[in-house]
PDB file of N, CA and C in Angstrom:
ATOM      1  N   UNK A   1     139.130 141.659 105.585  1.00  0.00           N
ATOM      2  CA  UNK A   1     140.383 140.941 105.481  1.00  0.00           C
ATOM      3  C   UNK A   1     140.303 139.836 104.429  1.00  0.00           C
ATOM      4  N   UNK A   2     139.347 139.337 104.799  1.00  0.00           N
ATOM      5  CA  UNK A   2     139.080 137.888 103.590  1.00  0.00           C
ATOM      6  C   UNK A   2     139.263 138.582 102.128  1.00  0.00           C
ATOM      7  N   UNK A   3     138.436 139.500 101.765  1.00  0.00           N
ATOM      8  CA  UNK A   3     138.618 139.907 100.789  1.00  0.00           C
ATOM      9  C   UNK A   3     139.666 140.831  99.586  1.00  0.00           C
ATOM     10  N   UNK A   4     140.637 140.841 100.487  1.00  0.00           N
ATOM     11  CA  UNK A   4     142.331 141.637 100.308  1.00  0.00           C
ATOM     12  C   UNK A   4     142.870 140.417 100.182  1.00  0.00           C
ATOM     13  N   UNK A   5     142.666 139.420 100.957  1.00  0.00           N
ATOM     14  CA  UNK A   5     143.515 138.126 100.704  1.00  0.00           C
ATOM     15  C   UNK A   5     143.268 137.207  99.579  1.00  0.00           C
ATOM     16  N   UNK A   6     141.835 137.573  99.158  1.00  0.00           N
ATOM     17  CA  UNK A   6     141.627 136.550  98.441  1.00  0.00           C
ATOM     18  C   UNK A   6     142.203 137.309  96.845  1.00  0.00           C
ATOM     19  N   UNK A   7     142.431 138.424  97.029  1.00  0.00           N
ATOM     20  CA  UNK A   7     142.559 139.972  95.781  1.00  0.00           C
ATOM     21  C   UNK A   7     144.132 139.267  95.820  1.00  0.00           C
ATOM     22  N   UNK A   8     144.740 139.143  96.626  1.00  0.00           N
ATOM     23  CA  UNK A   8     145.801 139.137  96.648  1.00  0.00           C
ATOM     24  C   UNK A   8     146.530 137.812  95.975  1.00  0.00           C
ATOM     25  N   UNK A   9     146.122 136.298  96.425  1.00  0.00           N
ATOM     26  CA  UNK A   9     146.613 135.140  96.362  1.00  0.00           C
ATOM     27  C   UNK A   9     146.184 134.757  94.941  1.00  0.00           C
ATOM     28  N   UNK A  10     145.110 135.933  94.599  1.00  0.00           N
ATOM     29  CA  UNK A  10     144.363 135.744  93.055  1.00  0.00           C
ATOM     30  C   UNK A  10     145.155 135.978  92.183  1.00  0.00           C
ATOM     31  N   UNK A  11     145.731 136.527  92.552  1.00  0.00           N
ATOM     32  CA  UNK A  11     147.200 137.802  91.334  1.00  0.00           C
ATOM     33  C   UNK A  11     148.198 136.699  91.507  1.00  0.00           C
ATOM     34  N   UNK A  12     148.600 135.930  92.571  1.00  0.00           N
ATOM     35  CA  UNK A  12     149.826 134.855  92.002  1.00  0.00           C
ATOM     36  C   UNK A  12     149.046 133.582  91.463  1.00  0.00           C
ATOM     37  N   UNK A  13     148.540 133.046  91.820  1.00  0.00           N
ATOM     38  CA  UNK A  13     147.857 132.133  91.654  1.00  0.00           C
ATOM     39  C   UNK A  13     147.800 131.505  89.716  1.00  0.00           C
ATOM     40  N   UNK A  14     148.025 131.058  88.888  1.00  0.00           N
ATOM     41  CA  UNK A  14     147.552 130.453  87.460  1.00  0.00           C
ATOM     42  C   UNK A  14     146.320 130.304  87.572  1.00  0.00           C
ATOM     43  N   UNK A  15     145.399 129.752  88.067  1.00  0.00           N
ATOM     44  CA  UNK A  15     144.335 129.014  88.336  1.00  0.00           C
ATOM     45  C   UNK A  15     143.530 129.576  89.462  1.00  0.00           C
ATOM     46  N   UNK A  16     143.137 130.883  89.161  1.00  0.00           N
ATOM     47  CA  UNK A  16     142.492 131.506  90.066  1.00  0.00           C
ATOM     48  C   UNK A  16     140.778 131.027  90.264  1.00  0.00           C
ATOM     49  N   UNK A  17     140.330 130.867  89.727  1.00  0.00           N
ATOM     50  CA  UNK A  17     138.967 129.890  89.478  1.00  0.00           C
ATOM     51  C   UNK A  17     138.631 129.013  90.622  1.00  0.00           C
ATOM     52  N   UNK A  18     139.521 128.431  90.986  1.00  0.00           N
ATOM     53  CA  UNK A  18     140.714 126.979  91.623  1.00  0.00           C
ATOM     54  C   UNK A  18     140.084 127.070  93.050  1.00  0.00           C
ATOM     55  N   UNK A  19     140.559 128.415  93.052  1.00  0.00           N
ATOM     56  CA  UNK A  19     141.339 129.238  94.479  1.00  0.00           C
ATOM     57  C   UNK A  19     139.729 128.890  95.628  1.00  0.00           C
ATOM     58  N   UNK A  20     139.889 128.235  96.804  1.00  0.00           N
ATOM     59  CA  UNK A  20     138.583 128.395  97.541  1.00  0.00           C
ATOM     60  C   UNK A  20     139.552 128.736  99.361  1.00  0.00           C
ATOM     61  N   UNK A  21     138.498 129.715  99.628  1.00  0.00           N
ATOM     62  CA  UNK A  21     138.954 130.629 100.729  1.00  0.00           C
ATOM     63  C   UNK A  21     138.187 130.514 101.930  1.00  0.00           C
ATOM     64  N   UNK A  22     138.368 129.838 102.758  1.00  0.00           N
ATOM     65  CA  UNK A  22     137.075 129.618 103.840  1.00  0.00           C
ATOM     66  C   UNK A  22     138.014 130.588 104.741  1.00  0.00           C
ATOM     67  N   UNK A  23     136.973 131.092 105.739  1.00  0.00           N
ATOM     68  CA  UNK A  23     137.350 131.816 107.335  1.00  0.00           C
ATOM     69  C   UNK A  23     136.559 131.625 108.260  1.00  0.00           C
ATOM     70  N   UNK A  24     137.353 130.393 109.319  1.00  0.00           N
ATOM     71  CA  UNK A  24     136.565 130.427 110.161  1.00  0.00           C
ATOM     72  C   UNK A  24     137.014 131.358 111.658  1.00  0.00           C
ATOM     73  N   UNK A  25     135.716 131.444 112.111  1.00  0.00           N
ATOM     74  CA  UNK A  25     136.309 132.840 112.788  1.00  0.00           C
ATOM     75  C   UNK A  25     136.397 132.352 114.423  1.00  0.00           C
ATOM     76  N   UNK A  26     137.239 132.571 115.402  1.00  0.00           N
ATOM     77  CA  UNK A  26     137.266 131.855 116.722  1.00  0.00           C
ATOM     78  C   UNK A  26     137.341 133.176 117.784  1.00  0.00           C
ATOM     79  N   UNK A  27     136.479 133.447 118.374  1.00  0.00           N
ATOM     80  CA  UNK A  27     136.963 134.419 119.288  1.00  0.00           C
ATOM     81  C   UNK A  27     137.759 135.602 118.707  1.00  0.00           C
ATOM     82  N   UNK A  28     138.689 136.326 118.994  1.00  0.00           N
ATOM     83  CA  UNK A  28     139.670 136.938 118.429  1.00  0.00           C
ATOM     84  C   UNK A  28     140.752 136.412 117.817  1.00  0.00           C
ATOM     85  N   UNK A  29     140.515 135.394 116.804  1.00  0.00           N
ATOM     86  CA  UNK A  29     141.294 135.244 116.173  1.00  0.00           C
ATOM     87  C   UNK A  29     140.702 134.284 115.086  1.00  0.00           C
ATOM     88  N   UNK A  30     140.874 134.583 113.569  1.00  0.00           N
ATOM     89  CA  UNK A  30     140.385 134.285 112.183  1.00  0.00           C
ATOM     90  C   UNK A  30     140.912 133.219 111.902  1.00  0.00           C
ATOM     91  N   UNK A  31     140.805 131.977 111.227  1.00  0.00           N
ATOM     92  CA  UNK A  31     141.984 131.257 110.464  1.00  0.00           C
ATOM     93  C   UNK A  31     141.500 130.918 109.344  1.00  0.00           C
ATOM     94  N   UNK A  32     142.173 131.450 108.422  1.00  0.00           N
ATOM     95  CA  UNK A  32     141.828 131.685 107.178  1.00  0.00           C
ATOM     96  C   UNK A  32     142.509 130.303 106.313  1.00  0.00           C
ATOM     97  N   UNK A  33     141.689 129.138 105.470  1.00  0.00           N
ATOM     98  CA  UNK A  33     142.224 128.049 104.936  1.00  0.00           C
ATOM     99  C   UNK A  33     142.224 128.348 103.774  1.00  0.00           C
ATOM    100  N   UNK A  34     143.304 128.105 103.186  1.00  0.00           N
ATOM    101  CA  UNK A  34     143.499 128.400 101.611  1.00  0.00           C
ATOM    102  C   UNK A  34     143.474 127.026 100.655  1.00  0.00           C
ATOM    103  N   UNK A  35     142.780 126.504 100.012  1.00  0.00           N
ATOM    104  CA  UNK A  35     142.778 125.533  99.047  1.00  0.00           C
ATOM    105  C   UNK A  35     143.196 125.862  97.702  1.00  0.00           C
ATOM    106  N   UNK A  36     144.207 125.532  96.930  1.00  0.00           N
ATOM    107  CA  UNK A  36     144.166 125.784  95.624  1.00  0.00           C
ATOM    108  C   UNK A  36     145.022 124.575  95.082  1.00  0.00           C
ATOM    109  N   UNK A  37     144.999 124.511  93.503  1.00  0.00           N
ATOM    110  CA  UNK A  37     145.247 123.459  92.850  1.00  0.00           C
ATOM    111  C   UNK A  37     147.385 123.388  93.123  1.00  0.00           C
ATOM    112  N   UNK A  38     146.904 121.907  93.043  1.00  0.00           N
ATOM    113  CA  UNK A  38     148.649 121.454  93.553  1.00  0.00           C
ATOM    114  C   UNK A  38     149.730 121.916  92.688  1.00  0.00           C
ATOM    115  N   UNK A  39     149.517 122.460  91.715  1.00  0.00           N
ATOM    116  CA  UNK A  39     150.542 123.202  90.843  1.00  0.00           C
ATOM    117  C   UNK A  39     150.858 124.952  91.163  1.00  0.00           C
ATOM    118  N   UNK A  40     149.666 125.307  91.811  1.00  0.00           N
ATOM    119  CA  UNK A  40     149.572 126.328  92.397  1.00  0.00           C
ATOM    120  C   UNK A  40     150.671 126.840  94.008  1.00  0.00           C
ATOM    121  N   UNK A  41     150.268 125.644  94.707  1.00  0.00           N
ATOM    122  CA  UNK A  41     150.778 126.062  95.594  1.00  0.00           C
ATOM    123  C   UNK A  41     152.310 126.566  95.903  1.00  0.00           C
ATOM    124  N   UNK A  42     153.285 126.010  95.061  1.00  0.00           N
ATOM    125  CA  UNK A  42     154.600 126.614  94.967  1.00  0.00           C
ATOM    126  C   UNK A  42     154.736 128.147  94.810  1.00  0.00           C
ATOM    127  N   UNK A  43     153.457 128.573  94.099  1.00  0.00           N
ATOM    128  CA  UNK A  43     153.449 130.091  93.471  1.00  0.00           C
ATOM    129  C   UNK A  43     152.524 130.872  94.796  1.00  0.00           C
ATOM    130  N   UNK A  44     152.367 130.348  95.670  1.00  0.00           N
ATOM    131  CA  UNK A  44     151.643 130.637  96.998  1.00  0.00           C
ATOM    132  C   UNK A  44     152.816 130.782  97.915  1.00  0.00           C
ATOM    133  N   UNK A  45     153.521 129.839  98.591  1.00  0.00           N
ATOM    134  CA  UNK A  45     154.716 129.090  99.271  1.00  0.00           C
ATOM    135  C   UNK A  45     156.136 130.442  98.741  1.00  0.00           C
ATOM    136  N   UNK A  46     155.871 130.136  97.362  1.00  0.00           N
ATOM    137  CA  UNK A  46     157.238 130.929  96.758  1.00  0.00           C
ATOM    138  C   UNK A  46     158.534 130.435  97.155  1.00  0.00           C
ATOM    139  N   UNK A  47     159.910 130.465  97.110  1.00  0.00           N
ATOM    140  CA  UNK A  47     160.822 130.203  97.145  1.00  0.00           C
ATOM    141  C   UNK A  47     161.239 130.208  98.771  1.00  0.00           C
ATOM    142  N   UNK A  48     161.848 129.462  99.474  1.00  0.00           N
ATOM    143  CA  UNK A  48     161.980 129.545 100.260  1.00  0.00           C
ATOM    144  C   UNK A  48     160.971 130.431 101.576  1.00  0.00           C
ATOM    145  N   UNK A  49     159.904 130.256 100.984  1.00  0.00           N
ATOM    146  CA  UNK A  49     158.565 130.682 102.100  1.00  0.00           C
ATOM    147  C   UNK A  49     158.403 131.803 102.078  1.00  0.00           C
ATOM    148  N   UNK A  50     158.938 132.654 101.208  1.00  0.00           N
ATOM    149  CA  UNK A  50     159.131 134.516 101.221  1.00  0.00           C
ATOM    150  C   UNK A  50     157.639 134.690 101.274  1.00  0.00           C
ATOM    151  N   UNK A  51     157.452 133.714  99.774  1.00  0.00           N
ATOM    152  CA  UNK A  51     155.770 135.219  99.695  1.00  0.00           C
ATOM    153  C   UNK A  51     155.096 134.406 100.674  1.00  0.00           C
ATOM    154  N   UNK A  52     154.513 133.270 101.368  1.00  0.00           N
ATOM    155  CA  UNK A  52     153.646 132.989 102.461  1.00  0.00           C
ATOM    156  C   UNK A  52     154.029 134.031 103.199  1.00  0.00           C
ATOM    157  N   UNK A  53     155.226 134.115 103.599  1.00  0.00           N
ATOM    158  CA  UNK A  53     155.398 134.658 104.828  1.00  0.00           C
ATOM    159  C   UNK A  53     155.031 136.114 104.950  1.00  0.00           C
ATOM    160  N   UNK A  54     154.965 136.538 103.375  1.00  0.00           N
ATOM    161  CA  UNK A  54     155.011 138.088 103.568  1.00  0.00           C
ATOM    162  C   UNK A  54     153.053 138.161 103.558  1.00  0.00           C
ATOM    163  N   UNK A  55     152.280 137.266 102.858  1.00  0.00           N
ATOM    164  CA  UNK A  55     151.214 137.101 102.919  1.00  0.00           C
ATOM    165  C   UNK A  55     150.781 137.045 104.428  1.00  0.00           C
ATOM    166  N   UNK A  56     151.158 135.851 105.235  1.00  0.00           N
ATOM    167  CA  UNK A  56     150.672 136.416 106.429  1.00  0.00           C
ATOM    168  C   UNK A  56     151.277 137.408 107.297  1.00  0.00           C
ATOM    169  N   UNK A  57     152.336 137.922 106.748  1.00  0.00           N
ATOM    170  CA  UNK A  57     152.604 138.967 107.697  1.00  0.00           C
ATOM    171  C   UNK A  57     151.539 140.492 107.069  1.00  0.00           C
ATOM    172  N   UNK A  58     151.192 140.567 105.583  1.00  0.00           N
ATOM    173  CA  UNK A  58     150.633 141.419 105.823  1.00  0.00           C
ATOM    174  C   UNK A  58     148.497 141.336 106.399  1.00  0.00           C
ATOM    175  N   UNK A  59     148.445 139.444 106.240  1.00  0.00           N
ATOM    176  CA  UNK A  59     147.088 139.433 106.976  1.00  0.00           C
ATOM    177  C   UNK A  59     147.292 140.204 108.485  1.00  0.00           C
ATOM    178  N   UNK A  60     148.666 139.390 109.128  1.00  0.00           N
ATOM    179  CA  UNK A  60     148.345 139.520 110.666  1.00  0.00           C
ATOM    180  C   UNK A  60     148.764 141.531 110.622  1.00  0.00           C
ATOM    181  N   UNK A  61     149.100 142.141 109.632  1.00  0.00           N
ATOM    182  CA  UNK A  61     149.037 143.662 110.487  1.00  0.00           C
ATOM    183  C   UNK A  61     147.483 144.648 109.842  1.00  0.00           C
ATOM    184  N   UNK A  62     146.770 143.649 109.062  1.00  0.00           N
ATOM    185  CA  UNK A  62     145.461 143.624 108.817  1.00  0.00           C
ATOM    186  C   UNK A  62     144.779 143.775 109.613  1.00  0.00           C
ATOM    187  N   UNK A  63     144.680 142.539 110.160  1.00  0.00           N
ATOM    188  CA  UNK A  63     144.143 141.861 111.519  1.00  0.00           C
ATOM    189  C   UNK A  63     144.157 142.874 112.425  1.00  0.00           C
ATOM    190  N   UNK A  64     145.342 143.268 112.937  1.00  0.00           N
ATOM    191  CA  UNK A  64     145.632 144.007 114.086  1.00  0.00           C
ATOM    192  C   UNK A  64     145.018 145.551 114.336  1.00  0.00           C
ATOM    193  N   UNK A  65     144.815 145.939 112.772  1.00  0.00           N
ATOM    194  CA  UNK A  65     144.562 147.417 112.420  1.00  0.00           C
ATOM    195  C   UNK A  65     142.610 146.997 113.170  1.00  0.00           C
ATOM    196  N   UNK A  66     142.413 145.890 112.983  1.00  0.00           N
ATOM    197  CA  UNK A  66     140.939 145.424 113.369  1.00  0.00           C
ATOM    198  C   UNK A  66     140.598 145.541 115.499  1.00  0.00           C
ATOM    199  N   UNK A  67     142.122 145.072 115.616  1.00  0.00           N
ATOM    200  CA  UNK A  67     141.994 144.582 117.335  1.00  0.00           C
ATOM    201  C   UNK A  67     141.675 143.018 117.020  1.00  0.00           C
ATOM    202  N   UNK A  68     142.055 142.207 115.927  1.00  0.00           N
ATOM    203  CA  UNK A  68     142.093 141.034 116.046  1.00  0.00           C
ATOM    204  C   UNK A  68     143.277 140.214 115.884  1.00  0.00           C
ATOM    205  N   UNK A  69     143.444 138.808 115.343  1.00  0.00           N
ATOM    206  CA  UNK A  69     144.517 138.363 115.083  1.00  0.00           C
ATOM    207  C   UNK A  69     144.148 137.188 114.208  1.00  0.00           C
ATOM    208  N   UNK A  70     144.872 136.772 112.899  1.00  0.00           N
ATOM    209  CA  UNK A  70     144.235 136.397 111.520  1.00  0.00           C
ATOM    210  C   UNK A  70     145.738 135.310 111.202  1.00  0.00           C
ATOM    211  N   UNK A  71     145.539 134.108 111.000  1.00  0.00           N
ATOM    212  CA  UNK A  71     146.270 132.814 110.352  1.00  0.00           C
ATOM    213  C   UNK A  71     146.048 132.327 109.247  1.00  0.00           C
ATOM    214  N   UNK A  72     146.713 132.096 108.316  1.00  0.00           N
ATOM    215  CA  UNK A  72     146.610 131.222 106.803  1.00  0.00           C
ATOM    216  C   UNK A  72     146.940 130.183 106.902  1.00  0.00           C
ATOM    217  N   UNK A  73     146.678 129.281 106.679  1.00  0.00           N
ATOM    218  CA  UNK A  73     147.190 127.733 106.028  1.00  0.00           C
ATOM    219  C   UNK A  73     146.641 127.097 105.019  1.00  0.00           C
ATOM    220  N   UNK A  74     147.632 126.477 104.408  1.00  0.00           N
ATOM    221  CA  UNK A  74     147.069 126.089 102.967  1.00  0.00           C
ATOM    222  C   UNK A  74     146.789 124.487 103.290  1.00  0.00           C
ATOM    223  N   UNK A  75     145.514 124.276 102.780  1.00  0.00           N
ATOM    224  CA  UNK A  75     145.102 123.074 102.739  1.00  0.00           C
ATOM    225  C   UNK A  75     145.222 121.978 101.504  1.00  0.00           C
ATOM    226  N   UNK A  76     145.603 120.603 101.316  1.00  0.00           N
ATOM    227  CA  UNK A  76     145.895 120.158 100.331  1.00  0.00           C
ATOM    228  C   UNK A  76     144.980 119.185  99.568  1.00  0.00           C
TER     229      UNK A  76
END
């Protein structure tokens, strides 16, 4: 999973270099922290929350294909 996400946020991202991806893992369930540079994050976020949202919607049916359950948040 980490590694589709990180393939993924790399392709919007300007400043992919930037980009740092921790996962910490809890029981059945991942939470994945996203750090990237503050000019970045709008191109993460996207317009009215579309692409986050579609980002974790396609971690959490990731996740699920696993029997787990997987969260993003971007850290600042």
């Amino acid at each position: 999973m980490k590694e589709f996400l990180e393939f993924v946020i790399r392709q919007l991202v300007e400043y992919p270099d930037e980009m740092m991806l921790s996962e910490i893992p809890s029981g059945k369930t991942t939470i994945f922290k996203l750090q990237v540079r503050q000019s970045d994050v709008g191109r993460v976020i996207g317009r009215n929350g579309q692409t986050i949202h579609a980002i974790r919607a396609l971690l959490a049916s990731s996740a699920a294909r696993h029997g787990q359950r997987a969260t993003l948040e971007i850290v600042e």
